[in-house]
N, C-alpha and C. Protein backbone atom coordinates (compact mmCIF):
# COMPACT_ATOMS: atom_id res chain seq x y z
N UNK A 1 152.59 94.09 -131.23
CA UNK A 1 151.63 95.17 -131.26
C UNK A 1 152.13 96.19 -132.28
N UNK A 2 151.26 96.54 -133.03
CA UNK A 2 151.74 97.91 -134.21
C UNK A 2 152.05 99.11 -133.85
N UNK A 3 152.82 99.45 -134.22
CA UNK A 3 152.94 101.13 -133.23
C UNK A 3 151.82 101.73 -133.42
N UNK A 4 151.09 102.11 -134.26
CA UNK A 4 149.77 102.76 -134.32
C UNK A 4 148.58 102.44 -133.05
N UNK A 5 148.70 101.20 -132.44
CA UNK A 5 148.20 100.53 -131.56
C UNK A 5 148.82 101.50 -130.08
N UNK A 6 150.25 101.51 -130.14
CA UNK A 6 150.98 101.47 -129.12
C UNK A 6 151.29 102.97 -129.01
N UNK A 7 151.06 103.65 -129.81
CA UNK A 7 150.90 105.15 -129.50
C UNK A 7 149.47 105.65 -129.08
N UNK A 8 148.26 105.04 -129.64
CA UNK A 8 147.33 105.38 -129.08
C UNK A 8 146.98 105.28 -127.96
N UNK A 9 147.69 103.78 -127.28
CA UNK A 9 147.63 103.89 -126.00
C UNK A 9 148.20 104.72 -124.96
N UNK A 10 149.29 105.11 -125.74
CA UNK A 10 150.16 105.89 -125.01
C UNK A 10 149.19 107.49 -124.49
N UNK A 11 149.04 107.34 -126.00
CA UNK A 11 147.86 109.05 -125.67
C UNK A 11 147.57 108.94 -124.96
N UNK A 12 146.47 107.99 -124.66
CA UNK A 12 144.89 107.79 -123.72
C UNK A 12 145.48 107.44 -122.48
N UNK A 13 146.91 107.11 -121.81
CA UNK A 13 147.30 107.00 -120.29
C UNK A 13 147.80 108.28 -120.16
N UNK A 14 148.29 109.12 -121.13
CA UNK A 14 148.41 110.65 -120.55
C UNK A 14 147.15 111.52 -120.94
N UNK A 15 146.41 111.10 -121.50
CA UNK A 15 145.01 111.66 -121.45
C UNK A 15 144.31 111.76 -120.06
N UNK A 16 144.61 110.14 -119.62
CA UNK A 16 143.89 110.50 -118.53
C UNK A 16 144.45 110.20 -117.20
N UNK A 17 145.67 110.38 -117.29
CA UNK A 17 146.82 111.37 -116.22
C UNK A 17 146.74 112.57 -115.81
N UNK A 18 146.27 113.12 -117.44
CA UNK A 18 146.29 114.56 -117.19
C UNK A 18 144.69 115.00 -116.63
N UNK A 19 144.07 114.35 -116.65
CA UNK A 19 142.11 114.93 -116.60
C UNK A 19 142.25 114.26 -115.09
N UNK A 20 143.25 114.22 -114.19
CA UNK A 20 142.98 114.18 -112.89
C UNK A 20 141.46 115.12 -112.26
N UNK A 21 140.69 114.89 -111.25
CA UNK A 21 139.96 115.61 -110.97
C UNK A 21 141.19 116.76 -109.89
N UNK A 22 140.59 118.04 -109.82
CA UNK A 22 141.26 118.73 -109.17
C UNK A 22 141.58 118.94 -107.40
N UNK A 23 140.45 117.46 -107.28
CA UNK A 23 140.65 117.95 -105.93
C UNK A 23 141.22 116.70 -105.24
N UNK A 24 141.43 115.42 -106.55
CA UNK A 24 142.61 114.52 -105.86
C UNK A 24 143.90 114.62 -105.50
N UNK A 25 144.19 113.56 -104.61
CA UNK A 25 145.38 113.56 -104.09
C UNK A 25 146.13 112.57 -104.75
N UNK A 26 147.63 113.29 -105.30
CA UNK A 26 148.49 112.54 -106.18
C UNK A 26 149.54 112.17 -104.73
N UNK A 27 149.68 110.50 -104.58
CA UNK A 27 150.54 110.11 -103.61
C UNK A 27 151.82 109.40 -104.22
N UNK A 28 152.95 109.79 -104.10
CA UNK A 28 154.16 108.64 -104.42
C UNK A 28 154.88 108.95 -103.54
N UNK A 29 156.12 107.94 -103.27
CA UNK A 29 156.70 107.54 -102.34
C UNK A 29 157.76 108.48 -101.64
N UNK A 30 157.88 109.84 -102.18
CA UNK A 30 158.50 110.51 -102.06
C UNK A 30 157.84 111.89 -101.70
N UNK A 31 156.78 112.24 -102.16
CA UNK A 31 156.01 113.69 -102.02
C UNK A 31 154.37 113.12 -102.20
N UNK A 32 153.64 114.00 -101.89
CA UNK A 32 151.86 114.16 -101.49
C UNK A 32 151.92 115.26 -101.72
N UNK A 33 150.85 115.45 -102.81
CA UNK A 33 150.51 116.82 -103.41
C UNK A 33 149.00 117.02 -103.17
N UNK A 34 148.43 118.13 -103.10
CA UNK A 34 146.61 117.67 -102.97
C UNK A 34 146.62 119.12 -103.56
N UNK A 35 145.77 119.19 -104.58
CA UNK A 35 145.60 120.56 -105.29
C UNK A 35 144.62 120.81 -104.26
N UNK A 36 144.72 122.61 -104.38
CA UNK A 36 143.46 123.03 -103.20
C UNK A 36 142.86 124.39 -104.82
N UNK A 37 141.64 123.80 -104.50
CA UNK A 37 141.01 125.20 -105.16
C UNK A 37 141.29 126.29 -104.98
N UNK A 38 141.19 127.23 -105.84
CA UNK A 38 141.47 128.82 -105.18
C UNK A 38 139.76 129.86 -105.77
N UNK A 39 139.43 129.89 -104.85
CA UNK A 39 137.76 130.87 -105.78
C UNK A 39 138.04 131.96 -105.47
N UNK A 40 139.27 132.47 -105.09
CA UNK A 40 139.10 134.07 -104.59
C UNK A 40 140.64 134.50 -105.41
N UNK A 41 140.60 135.55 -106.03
CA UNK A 41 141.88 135.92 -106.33
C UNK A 41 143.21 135.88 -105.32
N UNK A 42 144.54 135.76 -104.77
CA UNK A 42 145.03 135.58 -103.98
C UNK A 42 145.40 136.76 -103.98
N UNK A 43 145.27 137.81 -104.98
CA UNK A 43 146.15 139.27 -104.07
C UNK A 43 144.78 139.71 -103.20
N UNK A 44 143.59 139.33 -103.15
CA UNK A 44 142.95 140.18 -102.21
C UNK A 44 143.51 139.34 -100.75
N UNK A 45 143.78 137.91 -100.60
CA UNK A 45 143.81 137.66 -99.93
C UNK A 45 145.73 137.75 -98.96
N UNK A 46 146.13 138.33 -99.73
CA UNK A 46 147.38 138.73 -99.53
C UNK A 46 147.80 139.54 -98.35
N UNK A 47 148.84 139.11 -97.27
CA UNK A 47 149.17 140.08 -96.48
C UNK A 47 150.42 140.40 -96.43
N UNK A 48 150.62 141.60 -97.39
CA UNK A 48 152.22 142.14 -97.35
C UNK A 48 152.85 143.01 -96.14
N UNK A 49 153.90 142.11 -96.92
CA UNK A 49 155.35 142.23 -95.66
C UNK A 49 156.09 143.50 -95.62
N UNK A 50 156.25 143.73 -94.22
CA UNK A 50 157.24 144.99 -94.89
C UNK A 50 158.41 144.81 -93.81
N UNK A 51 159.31 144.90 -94.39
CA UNK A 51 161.12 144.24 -94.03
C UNK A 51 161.36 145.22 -93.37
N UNK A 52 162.63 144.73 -92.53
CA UNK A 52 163.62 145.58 -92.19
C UNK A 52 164.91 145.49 -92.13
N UNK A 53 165.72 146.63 -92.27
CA UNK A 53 166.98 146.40 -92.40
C UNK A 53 167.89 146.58 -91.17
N UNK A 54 167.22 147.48 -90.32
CA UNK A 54 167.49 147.76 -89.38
C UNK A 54 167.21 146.83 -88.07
N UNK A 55 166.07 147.02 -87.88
CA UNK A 55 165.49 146.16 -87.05
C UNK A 55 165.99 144.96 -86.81
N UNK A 56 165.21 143.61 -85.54
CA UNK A 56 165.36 142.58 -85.42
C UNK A 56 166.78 142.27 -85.45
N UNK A 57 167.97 142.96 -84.75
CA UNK A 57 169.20 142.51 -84.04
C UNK A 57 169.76 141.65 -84.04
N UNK A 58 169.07 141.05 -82.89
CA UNK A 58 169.18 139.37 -82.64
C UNK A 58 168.97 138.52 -83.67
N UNK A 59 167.88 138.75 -84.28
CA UNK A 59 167.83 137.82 -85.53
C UNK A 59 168.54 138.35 -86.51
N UNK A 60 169.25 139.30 -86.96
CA UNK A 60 170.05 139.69 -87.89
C UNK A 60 171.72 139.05 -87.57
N UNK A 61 172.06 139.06 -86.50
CA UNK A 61 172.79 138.64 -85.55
C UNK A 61 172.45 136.46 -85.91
N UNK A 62 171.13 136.20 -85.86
CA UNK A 62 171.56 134.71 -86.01
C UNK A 62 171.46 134.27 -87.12
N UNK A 63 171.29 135.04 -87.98
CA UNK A 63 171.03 134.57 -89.70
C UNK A 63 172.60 134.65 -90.39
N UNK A 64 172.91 135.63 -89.85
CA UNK A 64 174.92 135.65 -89.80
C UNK A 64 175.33 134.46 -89.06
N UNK A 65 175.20 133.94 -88.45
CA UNK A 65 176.10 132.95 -87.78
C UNK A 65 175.31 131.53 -88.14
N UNK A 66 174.27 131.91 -88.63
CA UNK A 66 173.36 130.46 -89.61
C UNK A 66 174.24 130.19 -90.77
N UNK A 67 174.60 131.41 -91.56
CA UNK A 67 174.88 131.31 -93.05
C UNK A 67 176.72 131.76 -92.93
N UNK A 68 177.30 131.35 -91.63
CA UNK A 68 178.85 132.13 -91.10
C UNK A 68 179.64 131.50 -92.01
N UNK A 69 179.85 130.47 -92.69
CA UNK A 69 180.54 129.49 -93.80
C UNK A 69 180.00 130.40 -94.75
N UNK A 70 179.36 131.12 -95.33
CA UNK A 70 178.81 131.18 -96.85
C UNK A 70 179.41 133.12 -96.93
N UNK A 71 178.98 133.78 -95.56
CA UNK A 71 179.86 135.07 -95.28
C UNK A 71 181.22 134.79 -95.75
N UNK A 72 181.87 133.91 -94.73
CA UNK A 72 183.04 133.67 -94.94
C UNK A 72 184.00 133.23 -96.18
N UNK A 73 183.38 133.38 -97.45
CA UNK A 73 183.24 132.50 -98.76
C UNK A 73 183.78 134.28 -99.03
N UNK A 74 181.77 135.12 -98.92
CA UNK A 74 181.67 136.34 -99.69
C UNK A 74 182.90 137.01 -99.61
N UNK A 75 183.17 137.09 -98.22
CA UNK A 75 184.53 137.83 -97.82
C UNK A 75 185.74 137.82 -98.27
N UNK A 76 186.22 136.67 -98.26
CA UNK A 76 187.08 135.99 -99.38
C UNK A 76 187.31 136.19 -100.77
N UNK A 77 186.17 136.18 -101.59
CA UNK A 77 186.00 136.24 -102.73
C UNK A 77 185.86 137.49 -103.08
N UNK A 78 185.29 138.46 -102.61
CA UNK A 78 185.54 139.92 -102.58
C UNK A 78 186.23 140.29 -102.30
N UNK A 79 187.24 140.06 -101.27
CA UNK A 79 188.42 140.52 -100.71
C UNK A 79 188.29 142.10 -100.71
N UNK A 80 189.00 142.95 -101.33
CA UNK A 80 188.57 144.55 -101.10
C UNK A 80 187.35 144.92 -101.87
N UNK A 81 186.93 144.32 -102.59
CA UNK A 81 185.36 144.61 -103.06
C UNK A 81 184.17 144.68 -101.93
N UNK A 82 184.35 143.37 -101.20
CA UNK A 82 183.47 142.99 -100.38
C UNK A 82 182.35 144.61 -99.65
N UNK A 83 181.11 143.99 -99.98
CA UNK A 83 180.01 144.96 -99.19
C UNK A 83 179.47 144.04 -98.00
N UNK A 84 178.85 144.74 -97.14
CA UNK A 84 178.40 144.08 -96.51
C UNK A 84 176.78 144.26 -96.37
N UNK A 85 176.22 143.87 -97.28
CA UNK A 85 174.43 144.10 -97.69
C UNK A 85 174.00 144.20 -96.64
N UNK A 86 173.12 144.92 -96.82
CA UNK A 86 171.78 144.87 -95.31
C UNK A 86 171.32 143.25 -95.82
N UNK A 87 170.90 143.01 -94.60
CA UNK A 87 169.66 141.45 -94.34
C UNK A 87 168.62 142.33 -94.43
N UNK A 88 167.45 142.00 -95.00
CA UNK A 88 166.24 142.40 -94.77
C UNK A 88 165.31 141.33 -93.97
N UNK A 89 164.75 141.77 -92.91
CA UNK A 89 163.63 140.79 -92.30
C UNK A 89 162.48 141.32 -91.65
N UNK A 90 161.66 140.46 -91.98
CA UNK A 90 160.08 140.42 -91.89
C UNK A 90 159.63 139.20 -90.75
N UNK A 91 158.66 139.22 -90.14
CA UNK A 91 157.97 138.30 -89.12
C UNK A 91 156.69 137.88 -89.76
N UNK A 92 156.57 136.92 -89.81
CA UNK A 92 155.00 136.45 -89.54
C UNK A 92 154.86 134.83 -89.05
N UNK A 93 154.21 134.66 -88.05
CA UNK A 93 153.68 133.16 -87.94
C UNK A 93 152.88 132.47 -88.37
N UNK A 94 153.76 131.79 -89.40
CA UNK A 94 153.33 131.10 -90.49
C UNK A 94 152.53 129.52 -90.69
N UNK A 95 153.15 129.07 -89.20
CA UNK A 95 152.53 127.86 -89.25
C UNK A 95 151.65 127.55 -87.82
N UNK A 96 151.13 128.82 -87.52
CA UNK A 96 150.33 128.96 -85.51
C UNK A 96 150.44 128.68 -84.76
N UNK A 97 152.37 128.48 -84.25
CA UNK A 97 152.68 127.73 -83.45
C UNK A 97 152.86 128.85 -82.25
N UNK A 98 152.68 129.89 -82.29
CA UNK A 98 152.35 131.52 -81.70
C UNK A 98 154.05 131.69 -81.53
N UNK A 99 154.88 131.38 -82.43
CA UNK A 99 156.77 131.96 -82.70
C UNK A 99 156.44 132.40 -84.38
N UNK A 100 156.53 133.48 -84.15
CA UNK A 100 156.73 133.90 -85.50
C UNK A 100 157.80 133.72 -86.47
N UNK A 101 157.71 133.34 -87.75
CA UNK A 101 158.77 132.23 -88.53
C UNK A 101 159.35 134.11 -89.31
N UNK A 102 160.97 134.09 -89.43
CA UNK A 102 161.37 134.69 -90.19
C UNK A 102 160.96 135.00 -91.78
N UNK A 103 160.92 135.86 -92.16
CA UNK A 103 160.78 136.02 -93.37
C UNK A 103 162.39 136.63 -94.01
N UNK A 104 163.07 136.45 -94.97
CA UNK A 104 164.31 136.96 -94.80
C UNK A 104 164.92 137.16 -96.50
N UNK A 105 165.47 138.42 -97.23
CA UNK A 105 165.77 138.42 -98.37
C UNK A 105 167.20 139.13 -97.84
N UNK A 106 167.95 138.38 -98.59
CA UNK A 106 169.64 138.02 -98.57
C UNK A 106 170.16 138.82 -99.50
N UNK A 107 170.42 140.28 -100.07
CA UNK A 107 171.02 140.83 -101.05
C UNK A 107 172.70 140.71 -101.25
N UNK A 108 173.04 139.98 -103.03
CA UNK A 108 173.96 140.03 -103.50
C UNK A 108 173.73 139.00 -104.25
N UNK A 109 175.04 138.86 -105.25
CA UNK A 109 175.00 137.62 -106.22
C UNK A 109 174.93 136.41 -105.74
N UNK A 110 175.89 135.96 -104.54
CA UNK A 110 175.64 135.14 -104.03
C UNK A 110 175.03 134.45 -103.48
N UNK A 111 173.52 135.14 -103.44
CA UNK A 111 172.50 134.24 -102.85
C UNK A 111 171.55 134.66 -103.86
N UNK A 112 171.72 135.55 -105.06
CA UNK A 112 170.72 135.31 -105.73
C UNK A 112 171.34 134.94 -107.24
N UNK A 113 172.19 135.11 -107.69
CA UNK A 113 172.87 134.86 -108.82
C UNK A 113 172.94 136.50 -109.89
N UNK A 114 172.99 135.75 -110.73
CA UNK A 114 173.57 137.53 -111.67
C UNK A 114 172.45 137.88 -111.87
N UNK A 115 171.01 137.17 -112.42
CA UNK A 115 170.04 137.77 -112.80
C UNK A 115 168.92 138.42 -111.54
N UNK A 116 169.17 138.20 -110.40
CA UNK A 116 168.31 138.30 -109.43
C UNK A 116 169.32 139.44 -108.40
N UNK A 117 168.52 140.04 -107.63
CA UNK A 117 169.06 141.03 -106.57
C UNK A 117 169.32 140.44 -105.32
N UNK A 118 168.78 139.08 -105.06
CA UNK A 118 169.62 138.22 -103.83
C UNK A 118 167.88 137.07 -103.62
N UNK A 119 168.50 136.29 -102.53
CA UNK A 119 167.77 135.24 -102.20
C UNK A 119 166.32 135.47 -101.33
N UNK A 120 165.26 134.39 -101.08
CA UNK A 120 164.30 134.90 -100.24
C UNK A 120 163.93 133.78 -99.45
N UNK A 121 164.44 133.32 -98.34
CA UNK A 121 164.45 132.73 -97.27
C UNK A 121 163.39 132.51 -95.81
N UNK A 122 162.79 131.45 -95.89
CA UNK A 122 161.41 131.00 -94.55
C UNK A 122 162.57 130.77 -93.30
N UNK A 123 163.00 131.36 -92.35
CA UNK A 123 163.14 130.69 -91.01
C UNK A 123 163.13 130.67 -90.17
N UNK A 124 163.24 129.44 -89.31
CA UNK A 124 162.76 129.42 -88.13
C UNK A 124 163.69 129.46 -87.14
N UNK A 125 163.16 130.33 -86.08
CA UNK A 125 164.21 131.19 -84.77
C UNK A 125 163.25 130.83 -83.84
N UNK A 126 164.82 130.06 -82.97
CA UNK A 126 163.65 129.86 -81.51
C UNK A 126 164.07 130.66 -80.51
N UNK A 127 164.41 132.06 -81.01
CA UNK A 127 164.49 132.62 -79.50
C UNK A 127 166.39 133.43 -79.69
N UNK A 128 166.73 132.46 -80.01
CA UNK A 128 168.43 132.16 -80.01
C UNK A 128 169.09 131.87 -81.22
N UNK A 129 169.08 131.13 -82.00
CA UNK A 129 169.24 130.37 -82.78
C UNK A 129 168.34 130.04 -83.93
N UNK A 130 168.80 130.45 -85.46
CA UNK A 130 167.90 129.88 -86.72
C UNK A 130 168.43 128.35 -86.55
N UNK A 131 167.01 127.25 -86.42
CA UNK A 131 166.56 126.16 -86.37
C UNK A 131 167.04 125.36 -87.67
N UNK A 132 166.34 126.31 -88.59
CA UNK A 132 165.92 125.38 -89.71
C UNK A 132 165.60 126.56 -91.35
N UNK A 133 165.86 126.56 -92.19
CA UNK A 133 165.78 127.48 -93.33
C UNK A 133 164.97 126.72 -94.55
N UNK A 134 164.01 127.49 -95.24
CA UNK A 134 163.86 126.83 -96.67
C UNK A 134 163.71 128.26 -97.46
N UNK A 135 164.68 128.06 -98.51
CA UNK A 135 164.89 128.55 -99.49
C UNK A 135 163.41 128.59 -100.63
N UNK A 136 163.10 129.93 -100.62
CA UNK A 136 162.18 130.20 -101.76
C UNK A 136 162.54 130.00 -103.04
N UNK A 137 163.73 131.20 -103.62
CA UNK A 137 164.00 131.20 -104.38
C UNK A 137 164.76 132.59 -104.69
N UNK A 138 165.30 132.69 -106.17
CA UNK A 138 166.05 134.12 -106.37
C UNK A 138 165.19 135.10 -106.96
N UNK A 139 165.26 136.47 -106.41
CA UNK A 139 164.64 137.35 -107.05
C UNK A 139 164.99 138.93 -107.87
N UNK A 140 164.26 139.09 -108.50
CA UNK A 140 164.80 140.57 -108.13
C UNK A 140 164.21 141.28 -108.22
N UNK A 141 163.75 141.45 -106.62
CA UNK A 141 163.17 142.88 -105.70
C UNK A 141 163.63 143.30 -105.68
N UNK A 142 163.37 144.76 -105.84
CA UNK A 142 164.15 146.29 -105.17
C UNK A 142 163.95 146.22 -103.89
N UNK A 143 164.81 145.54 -103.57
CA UNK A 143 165.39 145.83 -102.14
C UNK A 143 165.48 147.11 -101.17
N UNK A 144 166.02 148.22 -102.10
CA UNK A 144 165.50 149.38 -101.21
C UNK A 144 164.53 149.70 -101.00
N UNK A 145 163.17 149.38 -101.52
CA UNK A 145 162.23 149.38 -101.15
C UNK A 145 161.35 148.77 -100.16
N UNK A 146 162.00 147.31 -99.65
CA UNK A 146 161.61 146.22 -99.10
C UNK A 146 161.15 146.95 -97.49
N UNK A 147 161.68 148.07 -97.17
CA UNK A 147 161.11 148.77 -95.28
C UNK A 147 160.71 149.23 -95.65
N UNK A 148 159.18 150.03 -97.22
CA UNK A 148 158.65 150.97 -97.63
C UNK A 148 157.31 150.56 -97.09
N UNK A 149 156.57 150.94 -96.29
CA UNK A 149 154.96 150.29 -95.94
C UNK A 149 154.25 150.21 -97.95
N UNK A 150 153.81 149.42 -97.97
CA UNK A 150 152.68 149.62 -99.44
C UNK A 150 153.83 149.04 -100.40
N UNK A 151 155.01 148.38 -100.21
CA UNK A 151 155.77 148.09 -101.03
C UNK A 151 155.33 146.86 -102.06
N UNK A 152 154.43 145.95 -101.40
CA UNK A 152 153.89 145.42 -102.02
C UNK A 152 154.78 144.35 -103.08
N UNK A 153 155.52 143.43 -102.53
CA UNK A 153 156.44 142.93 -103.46
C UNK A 153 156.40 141.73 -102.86
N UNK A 154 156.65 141.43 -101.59
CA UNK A 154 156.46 139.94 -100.80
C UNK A 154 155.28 140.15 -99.67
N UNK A 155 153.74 139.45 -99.99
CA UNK A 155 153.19 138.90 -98.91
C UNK A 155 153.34 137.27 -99.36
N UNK A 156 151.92 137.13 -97.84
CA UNK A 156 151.64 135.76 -97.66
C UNK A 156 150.49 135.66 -97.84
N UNK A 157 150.01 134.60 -97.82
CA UNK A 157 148.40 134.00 -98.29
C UNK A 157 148.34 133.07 -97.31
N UNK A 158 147.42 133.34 -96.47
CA UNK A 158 147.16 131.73 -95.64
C UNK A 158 145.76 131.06 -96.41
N UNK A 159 146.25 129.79 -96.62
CA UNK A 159 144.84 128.94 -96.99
C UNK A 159 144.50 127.83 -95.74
N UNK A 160 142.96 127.31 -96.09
CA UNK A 160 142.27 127.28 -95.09
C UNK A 160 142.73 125.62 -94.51
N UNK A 161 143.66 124.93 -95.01
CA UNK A 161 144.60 124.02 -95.33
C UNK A 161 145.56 124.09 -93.75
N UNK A 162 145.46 125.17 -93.43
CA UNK A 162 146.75 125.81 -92.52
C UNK A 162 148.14 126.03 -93.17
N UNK A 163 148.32 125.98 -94.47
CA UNK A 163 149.28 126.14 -95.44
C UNK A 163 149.30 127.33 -95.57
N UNK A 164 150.47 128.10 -96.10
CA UNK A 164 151.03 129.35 -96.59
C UNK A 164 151.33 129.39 -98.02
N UNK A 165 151.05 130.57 -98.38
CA UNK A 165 151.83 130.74 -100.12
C UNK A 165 152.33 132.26 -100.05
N UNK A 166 152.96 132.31 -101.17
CA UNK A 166 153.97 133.52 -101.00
C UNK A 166 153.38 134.40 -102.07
N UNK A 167 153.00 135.30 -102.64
CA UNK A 167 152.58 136.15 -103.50
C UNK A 167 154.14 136.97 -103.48
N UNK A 168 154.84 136.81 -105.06
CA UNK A 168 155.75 137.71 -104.80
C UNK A 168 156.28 138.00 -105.91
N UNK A 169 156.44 139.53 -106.63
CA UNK A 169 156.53 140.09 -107.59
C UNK A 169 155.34 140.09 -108.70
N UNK A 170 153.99 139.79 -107.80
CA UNK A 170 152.88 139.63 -108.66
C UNK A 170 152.14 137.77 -108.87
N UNK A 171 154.04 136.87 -108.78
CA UNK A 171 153.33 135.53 -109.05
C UNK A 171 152.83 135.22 -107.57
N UNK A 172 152.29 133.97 -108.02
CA UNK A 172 151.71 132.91 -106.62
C UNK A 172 153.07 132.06 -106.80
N UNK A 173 153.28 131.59 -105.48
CA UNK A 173 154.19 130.89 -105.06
C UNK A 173 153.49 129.62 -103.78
N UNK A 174 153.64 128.25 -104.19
CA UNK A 174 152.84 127.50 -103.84
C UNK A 174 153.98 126.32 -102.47
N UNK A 175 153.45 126.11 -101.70
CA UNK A 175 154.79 125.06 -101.27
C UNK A 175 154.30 123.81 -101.19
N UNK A 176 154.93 122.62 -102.05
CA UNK A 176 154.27 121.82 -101.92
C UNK A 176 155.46 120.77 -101.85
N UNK A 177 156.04 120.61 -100.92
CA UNK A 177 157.50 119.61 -100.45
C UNK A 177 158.89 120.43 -101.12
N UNK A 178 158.39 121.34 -101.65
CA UNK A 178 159.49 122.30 -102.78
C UNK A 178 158.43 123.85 -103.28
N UNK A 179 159.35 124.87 -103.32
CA UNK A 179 158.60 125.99 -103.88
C UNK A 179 158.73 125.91 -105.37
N UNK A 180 157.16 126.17 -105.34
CA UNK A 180 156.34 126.16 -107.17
C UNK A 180 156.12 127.45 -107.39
N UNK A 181 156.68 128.22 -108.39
CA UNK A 181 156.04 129.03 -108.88
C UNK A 181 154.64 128.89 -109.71
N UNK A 182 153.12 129.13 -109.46
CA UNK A 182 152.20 128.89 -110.29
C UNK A 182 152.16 129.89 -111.10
């Protein structure tokens, strides 16, 4: 076959890879994706969070003894530097199981790296005990702002899917087996 042959073909299978219709479902053996339309802007549909630093005890109390290996690192590695950041946390029930799933941003390098003000964390508390964690991603929110009502920096979006998305620092944030920034 001539390459001239064998590039054109090539085009025309990512031609029409890419002209998927939008409302199929891409299946492989590993992840299921199903694009969902959006006809409404998502900041109207947005419900922002507003953290606390103070608040929620107990759960401040089990997110420390979730992440007690990774403290125990900071501590170390700071040695007389070491701060001890506020946790910031937020509630909402995210998936209607009527237990409201943590919302949780982690300030310092270590959970967000040099360019970001710390990490932003989904989890789930049954009462006693964080269950289970998924990692959003690193950001950098002003954190002191995060207990400000109108702060406006992390909501949620529920779609009609029963799925969640994260609106945060302005982007959409999509979950689809892994967090997408769109």
């Amino acid at each position: 076959m001539s390459k001239g042959i064998a590039v054109c073909l090539l085009a025309l299978a990512i031609s029409l890879s890419c002209n998927m219709s939008a409302n199929e479902t891409l299946d492989q053996t590993t992840t299921s994706v199903q694009t969902e339309i959006v006809t409404t802007d998502p900041i109207d549909q947005t419900i922002w969070l507003t953290f606390s630093a103070t608040d929620y005890d107990k759960e401040r109390a089990a997110v420390k003894q979730y992440f007690s290996k990774d403290y125990a690192i900071i501590e170390k590695v700071e040695g007389d530097y070491y701060i001890d950041y506020p946790i910031y946390i937020a509630e909402h029930d995210l998936n209607n199981d009527g237990n409201p799933e943590l919302i949780v941003f982690l300030v310092g390098t270590y959970w967000g790296g040099a360019s970001a003000s710390g990490g932003l964390y989904v989890m789930f508390y049954d009462g006693n005990k964080i269950t289970c964690d998924y990692r959003i991603a690193n950001f950098p929110i002003d954190y002191e702002k995060l207990d400000q009502p109108g702060n406006n920096q992390v909501g949620i979006i529920r779609r009609d899917t029963g799925n969640y998305d994260f609106m945060i620092l302005g982007s959409l944030w999509k979950y689809n087996m892994q967090w997408i920034k769109q």
